[in-house]
Protein backbone atom coordinates (compact mmCIF):
# COMPACT_ATOMS: atom_id res chain seq x y z
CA UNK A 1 80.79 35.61 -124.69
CA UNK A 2 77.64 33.74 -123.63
CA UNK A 3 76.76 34.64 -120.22
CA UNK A 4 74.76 31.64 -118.21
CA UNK A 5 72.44 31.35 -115.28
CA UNK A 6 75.12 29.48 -112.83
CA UNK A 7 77.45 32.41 -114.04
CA UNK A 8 75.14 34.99 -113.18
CA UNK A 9 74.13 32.99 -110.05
CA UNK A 10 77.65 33.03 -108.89
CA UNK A 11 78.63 36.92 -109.51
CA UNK A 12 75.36 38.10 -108.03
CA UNK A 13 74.87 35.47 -105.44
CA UNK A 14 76.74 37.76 -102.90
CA UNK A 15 74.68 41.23 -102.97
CA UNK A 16 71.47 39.47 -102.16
CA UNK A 17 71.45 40.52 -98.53
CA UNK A 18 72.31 43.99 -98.79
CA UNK A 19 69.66 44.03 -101.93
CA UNK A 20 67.28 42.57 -99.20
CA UNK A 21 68.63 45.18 -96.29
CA UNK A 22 67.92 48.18 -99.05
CA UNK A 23 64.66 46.90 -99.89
CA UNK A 24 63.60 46.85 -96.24
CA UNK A 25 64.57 50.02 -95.37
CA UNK A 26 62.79 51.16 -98.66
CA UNK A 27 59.51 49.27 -98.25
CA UNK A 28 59.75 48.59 -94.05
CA UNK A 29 58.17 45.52 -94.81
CA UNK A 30 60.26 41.74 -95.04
CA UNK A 31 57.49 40.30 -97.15
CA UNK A 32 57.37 43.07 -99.57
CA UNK A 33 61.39 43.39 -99.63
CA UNK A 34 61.83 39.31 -100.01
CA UNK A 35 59.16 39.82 -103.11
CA UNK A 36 61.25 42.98 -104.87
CA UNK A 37 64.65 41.60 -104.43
CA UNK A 38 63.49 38.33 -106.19
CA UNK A 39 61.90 40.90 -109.04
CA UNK A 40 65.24 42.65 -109.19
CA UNK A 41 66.94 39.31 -109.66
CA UNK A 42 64.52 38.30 -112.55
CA UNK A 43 64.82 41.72 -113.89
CA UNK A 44 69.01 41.48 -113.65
CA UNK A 45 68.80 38.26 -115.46
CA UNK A 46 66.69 39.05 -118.58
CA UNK A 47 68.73 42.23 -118.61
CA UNK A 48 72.31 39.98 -117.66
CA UNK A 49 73.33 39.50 -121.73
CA UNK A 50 73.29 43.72 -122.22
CA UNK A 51 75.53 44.25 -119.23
CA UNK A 52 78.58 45.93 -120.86
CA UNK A 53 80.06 46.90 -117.28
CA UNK A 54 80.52 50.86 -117.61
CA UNK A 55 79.31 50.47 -114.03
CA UNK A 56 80.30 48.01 -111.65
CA UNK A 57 77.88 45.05 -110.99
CA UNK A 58 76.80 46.20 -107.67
CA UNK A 59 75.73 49.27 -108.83
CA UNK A 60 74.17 48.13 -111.68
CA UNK A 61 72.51 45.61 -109.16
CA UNK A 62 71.11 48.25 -107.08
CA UNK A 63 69.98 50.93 -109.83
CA UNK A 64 67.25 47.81 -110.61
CA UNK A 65 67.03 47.75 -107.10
CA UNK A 66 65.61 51.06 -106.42
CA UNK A 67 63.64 51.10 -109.71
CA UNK A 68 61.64 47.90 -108.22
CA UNK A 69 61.38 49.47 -104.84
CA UNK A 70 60.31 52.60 -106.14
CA UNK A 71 57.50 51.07 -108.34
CA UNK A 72 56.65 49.10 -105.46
CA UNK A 73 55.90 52.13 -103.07
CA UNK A 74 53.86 54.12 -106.17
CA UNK A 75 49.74 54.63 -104.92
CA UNK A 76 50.50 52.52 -101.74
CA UNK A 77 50.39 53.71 -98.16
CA UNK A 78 53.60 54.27 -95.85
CA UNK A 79 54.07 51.74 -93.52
CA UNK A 80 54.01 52.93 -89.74
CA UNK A 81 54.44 52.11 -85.81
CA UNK A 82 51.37 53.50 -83.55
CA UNK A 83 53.81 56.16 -82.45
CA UNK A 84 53.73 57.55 -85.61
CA UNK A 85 50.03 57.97 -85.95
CA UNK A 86 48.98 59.73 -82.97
CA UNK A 87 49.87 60.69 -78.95
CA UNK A 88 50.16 58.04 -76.56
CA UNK A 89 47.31 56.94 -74.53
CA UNK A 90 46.31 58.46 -71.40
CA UNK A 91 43.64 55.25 -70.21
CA UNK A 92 45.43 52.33 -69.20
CA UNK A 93 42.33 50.44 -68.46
CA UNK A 94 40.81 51.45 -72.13
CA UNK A 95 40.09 48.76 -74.13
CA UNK A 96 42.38 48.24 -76.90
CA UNK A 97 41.27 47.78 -80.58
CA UNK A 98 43.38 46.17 -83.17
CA UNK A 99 43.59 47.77 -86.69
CA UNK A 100 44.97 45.10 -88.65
CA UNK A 101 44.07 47.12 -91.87
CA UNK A 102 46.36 49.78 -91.52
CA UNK A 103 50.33 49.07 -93.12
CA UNK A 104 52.35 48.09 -90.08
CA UNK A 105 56.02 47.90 -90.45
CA UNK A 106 57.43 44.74 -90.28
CA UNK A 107 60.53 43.68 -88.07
CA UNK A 108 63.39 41.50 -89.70
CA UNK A 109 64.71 38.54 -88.49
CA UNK A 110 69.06 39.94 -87.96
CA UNK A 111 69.56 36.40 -89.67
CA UNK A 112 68.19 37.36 -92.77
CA UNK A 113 70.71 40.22 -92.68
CA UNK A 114 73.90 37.93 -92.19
CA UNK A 115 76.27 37.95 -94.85
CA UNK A 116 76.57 40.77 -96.53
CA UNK A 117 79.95 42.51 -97.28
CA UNK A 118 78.53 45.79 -95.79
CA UNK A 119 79.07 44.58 -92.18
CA UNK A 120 81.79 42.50 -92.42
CA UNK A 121 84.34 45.99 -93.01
CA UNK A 122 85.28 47.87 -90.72
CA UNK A 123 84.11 48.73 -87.40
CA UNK A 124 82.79 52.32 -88.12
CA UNK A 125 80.71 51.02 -91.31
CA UNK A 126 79.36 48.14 -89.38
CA UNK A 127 78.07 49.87 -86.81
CA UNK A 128 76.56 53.02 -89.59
CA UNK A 129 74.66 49.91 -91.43
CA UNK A 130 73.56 48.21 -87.74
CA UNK A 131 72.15 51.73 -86.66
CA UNK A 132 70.58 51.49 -90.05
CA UNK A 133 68.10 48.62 -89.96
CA UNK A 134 66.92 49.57 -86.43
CA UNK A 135 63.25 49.70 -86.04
CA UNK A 136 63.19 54.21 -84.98
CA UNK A 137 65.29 55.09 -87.93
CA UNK A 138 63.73 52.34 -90.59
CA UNK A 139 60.30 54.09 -88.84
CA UNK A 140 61.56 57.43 -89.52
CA UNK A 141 62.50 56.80 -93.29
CA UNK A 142 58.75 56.15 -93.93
CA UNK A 143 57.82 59.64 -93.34
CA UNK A 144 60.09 60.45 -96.24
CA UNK A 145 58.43 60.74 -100.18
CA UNK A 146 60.54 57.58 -101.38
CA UNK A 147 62.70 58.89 -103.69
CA UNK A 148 64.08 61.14 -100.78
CA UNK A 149 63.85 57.63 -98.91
CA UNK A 150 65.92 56.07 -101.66
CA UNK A 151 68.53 59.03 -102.24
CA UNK A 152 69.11 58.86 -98.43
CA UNK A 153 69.95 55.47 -98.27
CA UNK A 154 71.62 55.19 -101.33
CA UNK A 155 74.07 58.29 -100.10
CA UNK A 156 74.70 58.03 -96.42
CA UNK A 157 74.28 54.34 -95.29
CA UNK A 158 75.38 52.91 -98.62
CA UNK A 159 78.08 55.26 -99.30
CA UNK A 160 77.44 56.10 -103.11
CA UNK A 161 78.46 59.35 -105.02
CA UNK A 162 75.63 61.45 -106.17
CA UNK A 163 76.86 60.71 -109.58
CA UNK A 164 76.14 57.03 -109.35
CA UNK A 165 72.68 57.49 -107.64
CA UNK A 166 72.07 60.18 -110.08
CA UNK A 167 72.72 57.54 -112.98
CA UNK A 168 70.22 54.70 -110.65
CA UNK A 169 67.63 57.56 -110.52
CA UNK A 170 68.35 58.62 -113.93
CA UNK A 171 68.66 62.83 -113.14
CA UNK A 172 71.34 64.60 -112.30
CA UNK A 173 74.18 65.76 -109.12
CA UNK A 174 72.62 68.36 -108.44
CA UNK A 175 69.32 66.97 -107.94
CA UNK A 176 70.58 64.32 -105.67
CA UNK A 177 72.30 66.32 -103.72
CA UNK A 178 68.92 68.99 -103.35
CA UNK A 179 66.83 65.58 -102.31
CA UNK A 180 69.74 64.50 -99.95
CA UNK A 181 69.61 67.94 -98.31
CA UNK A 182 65.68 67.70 -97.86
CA UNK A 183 65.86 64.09 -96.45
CA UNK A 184 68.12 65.28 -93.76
CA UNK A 185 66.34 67.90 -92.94
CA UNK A 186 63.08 65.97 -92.48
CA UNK A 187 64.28 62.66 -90.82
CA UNK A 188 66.31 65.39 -87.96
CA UNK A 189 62.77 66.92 -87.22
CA UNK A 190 61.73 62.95 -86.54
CA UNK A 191 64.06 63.18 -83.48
CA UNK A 192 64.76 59.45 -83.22
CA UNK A 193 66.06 60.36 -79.84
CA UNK A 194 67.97 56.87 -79.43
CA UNK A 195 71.61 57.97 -79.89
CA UNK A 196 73.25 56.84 -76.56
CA UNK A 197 72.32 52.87 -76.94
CA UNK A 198 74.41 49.88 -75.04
CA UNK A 199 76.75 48.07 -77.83
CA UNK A 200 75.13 44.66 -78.42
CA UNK A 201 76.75 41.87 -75.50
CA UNK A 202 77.71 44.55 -73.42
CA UNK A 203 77.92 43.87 -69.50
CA UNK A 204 75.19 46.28 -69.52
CA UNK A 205 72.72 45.15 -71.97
CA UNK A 206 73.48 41.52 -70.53
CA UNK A 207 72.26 43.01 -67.14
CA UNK A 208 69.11 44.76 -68.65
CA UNK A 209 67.64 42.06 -70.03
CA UNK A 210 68.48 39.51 -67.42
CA UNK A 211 66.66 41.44 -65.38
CA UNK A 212 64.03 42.05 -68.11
CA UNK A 213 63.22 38.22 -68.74
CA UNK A 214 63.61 37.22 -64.97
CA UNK A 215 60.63 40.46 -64.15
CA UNK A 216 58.68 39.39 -66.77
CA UNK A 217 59.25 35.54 -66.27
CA UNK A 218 57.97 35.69 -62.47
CA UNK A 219 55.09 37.91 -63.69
CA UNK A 220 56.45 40.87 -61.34
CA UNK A 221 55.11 44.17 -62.75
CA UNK A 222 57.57 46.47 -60.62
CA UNK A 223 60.36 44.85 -61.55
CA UNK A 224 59.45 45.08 -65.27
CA UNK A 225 58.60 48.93 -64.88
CA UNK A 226 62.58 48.93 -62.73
CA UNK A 227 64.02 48.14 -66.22
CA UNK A 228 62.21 50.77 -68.12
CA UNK A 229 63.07 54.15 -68.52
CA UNK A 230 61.40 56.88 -67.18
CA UNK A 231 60.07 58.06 -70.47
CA UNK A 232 60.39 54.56 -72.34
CA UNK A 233 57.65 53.52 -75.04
CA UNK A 234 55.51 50.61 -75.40
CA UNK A 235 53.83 50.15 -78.33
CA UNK A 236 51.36 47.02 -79.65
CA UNK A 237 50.77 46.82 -82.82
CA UNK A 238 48.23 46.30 -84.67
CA UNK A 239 46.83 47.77 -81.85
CA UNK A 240 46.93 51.54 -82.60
CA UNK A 241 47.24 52.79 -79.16
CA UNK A 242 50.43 53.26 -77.22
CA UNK A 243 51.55 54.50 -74.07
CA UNK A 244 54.70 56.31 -72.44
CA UNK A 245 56.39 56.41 -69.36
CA UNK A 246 57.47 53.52 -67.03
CA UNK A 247 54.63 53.72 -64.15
CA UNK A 248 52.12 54.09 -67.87
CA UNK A 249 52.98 51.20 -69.11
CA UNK A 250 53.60 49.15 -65.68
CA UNK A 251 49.93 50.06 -65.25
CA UNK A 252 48.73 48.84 -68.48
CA UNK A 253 50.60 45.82 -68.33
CA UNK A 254 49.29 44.88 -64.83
CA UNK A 255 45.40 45.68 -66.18
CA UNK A 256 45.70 44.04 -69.68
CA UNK A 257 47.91 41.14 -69.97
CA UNK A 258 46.27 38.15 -69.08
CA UNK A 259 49.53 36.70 -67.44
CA UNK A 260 47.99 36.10 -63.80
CA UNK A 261 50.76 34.27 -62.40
CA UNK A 262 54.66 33.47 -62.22
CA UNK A 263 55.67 31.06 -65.01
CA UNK A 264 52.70 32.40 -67.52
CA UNK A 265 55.40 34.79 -69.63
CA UNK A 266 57.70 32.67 -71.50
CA UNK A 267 60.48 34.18 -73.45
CA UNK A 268 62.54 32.34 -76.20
CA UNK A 269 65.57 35.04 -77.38
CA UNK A 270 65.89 35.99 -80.92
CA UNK A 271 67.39 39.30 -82.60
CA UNK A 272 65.73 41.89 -84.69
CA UNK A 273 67.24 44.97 -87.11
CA UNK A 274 70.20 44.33 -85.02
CA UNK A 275 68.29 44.60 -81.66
CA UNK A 276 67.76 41.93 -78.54
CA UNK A 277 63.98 40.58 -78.95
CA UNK A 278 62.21 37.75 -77.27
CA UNK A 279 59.45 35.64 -78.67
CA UNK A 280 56.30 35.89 -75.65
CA UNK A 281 54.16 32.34 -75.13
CA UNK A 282 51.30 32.57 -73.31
CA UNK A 283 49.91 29.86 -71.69
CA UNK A 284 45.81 28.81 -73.08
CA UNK A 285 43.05 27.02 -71.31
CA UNK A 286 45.11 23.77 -71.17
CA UNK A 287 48.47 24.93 -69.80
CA UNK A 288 50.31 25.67 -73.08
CA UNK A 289 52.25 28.46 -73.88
CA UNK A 290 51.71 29.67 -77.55
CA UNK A 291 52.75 31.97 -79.42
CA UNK A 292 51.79 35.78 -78.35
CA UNK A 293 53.77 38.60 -79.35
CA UNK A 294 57.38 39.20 -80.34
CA UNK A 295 58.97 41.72 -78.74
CA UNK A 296 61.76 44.07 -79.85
CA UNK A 297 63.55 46.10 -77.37
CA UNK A 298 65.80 49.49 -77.80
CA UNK A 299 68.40 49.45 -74.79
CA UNK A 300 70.16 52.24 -73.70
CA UNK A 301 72.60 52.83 -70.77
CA UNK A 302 69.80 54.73 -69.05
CA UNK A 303 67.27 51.21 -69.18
CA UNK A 304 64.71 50.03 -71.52
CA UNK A 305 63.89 52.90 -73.42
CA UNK A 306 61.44 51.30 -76.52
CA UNK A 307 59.46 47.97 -76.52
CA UNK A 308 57.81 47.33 -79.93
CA UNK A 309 55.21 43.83 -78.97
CA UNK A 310 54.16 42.52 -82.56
CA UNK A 311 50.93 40.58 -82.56
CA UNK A 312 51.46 39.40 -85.85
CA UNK A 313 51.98 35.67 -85.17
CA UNK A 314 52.99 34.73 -88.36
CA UNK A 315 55.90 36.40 -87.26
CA UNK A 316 56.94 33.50 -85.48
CA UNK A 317 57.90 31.31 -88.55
CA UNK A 318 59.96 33.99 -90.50
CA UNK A 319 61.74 34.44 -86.89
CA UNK A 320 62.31 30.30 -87.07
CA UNK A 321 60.16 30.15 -83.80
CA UNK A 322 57.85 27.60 -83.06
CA UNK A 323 54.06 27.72 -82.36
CA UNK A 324 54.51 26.50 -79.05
CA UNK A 325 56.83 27.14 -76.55
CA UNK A 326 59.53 24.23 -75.92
């Protein structure tokens, strides 16, 4: 039977964004994942005519999946969040000292997530592959070796048997099953410590960040900390330094952002690995807000309990923000 590109096209077509989700949570990064599902494509297609189907097309899909995300990771650096490189800052006058150098993990745009079969089942497995993509746990998968990282994924969030991982990884059970034991034992020591979060468009979450925007909006640094948690995190990167506690990061705020009036923070509302997030415009010297930092937030019942402010501005784009605020 001879097998064509709009053939292929149309059976694969589907798996592309949970290809893309796996190759996020593999490589933390949206560039990187964008670049190995589109190898994994052109490696599926040369490879398309030998397909006999003694496994089903997803899987098949995703054992060239992990291969390319695996060869990706091999001699290159983990990605990271400044909490994961040292304690939080004690100064909050210091001066702060970007690192763009190091690997920062990326966030990724929830639109670029849409459509995949995973989340469209039921409500149990949506909310396992929502938890999933969130920026602690995709964090917290980094400080896994990656074929841990991929046995984990590939097991628990994607729901496969250790004998078909054991075929993608080319070993055996029993192997899987000694990695998947190891993983879980490592990522629990992480403590992610964000368990008890509000469901997304919850009466609560609504309030939170109401109250977030309308603080940060009228440049009112109490009001901001009022939404925080007590031990909430702020973290800048590619600025290494981060800081803890509510009255910590109120007082870093108030000393380092150049917002000197009401009306200087805009926020435009976007989503991120299933969280609420706001792109921040800043006005310059002529009274126009640009782009500053985009902002992903971890709510809880309790408050605010995580704000991750990406300086990357290029950001912006893959978010489908403009330069300048409207």
């Amino acid at each position: 039977m001879t097998r064509t590109l709009d053939d292929f096209d149309q059976l694969t077509r589907p798996y592309r964004p949970e290809l893309l989700a796996l190759s996020y949570r593999m490589l933390s990064s949206i560039h990187d994942a964008e670049d190995a599902v589109q190898e994994t494509y052109l490696r599926a297609w040369r490879s398309y005519g030998g397909f006999e189907g003694r496994s089903s097309l997803r899987t098949w899909l995703y054992r060239i999946a992990t291969t390319t995300c695996l060869r990706a990771l091999e001699n290159r650096a983990r990605r990271a969040l400044p909490t994961d490189l040292g304690g939080p800052g004690q100064e909050p006058a210091a001066a702060l000292v970007t690192r763009p150098e190091l690997p920062w993990l990326d966030p990724v745009p929830d639109t670029m997530l849409a459509g995949s079969a995973l989340e469209t089942g039921d409500p149990l497995s949506v909310v396992a592959h929502r938890d999933s993509v969130r920026l602690a746990y995709i964090a917290a998968l980094q400080l896994l070796p990656p074929r841990q990282r991929a046995v984990l994924v590939l097991r628990t969030v994607l729901a496969f048997s250790a004998a078909e991982v054991a075929e993608m990884l080319e070993t055996i059970p029993a192997s899987i099953n000694s990695l998947l034991q190891r993983a879980r034992a490592q990522l629990a020591q992480a403590q992610l410590g964000e368990d008890h979060l509000t469901e997304p468009d919850s009466p609560r979450q609504r309030e939170l960040l109401e109250r977030f925007v309308t603080a940060m909006r009228e440049n009112d640094i109490d009001g901001l900390v009022a939404t925080l948690t007590d031990d909430a995190r702020y973290e800048m990167p590619p600025f290494p330094a981060w800081f803890r506690g509510a009255q910590m990061i109120g007082q870093m705020i108030r000393i380092q952002s150049p917002a000197q009036h009401s009306g200087d923070h805009l926020l435009v509302p976007t989503a991120a690995n299933r969280q609420p997030a706001f792109g921040l415009y800043m006005p310059d010297e002529r009274g126009v807000h640009r782009a500053f930092n985009l902002q992903v937030l971890t709510v809880t019942p309790a408050g605010i309990s995580h704000v991750v402010a990406f300086f990357d501005l290029r950001l912006f784009a893959r978010f489908g923000l403009p330069d300048t605020a409207p």
